[in-house]
C-alpha atoms as a PDB file:
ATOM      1  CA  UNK A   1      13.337  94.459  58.191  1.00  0.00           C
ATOM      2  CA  UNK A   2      16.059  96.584  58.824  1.00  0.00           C
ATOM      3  CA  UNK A   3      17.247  96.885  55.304  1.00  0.00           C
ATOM      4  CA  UNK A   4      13.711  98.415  54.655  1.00  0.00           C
ATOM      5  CA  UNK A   5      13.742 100.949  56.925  1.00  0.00           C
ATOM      6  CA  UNK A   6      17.402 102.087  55.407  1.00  0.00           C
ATOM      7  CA  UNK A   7      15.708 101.942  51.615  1.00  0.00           C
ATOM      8  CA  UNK A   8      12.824 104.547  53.449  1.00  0.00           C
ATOM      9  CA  UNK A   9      16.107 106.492  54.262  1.00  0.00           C
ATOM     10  CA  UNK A  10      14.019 108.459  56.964  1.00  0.00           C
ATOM     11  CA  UNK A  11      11.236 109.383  54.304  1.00  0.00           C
ATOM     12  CA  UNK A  12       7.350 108.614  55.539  1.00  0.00           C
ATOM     13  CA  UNK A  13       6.461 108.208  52.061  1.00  0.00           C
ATOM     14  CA  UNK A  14       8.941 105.850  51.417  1.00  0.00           C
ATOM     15  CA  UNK A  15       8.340 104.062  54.211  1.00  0.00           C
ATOM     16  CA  UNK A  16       4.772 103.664  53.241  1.00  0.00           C
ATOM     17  CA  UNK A  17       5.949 102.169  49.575  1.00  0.00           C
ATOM     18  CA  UNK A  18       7.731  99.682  51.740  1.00  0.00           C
ATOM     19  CA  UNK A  19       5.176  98.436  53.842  1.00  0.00           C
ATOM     20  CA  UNK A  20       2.566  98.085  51.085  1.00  0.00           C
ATOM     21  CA  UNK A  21       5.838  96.071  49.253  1.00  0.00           C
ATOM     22  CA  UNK A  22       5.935  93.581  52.229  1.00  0.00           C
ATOM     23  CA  UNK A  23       1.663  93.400  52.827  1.00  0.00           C
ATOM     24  CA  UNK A  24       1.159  92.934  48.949  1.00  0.00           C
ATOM     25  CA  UNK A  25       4.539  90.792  48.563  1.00  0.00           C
ATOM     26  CA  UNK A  26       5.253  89.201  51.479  1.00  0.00           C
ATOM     27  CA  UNK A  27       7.043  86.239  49.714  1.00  0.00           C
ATOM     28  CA  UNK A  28       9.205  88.779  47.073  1.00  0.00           C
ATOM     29  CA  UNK A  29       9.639  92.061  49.265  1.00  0.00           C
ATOM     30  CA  UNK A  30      13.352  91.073  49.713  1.00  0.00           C
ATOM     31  CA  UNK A  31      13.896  90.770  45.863  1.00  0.00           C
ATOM     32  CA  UNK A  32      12.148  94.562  45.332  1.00  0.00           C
ATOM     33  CA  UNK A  33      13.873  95.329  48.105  1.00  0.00           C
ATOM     34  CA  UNK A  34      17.049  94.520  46.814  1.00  0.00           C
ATOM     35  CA  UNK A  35      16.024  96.088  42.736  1.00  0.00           C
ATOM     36  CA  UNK A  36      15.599  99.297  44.787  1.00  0.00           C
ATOM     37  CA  UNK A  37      19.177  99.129  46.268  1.00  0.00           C
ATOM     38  CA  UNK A  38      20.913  97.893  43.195  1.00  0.00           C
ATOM     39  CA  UNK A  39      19.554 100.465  41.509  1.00  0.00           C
ATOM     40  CA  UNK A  40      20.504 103.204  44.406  1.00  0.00           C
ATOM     41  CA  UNK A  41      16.479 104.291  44.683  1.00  0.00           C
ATOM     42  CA  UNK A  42      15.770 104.964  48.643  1.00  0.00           C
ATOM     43  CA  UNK A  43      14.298 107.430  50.531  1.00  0.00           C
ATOM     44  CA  UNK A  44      12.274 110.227  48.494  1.00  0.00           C
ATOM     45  CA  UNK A  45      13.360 108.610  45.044  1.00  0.00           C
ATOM     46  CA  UNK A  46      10.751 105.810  45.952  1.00  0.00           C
ATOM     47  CA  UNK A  47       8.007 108.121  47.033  1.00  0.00           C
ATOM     48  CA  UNK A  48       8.649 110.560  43.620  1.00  0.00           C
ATOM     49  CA  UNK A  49       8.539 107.015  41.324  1.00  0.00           C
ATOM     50  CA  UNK A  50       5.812 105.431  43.165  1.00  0.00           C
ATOM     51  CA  UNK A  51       3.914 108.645  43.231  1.00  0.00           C
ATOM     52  CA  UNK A  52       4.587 108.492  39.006  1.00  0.00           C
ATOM     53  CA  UNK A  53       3.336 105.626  39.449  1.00  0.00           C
ATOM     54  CA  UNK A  54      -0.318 106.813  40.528  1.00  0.00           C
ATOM     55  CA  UNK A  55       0.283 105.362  43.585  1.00  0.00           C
ATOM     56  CA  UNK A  56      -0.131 101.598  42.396  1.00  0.00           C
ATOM     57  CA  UNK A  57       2.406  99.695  44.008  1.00  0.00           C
ATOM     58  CA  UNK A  58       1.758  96.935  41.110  1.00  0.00           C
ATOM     59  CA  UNK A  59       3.110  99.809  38.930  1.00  0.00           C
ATOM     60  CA  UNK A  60       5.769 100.557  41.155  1.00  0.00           C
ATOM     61  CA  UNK A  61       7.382  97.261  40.996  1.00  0.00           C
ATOM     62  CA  UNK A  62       7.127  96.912  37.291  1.00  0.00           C
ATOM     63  CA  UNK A  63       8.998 100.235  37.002  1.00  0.00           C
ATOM     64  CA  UNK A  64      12.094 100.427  35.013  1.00  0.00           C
ATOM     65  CA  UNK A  65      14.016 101.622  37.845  1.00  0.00           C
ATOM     66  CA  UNK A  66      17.210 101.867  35.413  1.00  0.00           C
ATOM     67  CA  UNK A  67      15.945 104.777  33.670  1.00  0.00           C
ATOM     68  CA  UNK A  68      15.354 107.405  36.883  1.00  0.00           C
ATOM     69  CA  UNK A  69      16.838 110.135  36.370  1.00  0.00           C
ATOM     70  CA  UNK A  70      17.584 112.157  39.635  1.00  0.00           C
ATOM     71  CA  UNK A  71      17.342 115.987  38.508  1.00  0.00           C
END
């Protein structure tokens, strides 16, 4: 559990995106989790994609995380 409060980074969005990732996946979470840290997305970065994402955390995990582009 800690590891998911890092990935929130101290964002309350984020933090949200991670607790719907362990209620809808509560058998995978660890595996997002760990897409999100390979692909250095934490904090705000998950709140901007999941927000792209019209707030569908289905969505969210399908995202190509790869192709993010930080401005």
């Amino acid at each position: 559990m800690d590891q998911l409060i890092t990935l929130a980074n101290g964002n309350p969005g984020a933090l949200e995106v991670v607790a719907k990732l362990v209620q809808k996946y509560p058998d995978t979470y660890m595996t997002h989790a760990a897409t999100l840290q390979v692909n250095n997305i934490r904090g705000a970065d998950i709140w901007i994609i999941y927000k792209l994402c019209n707030k569908d955390v289905e969505k969210f995990i399908n995202y190509k995380f790869d192709t993010y582009k930080r401005d």
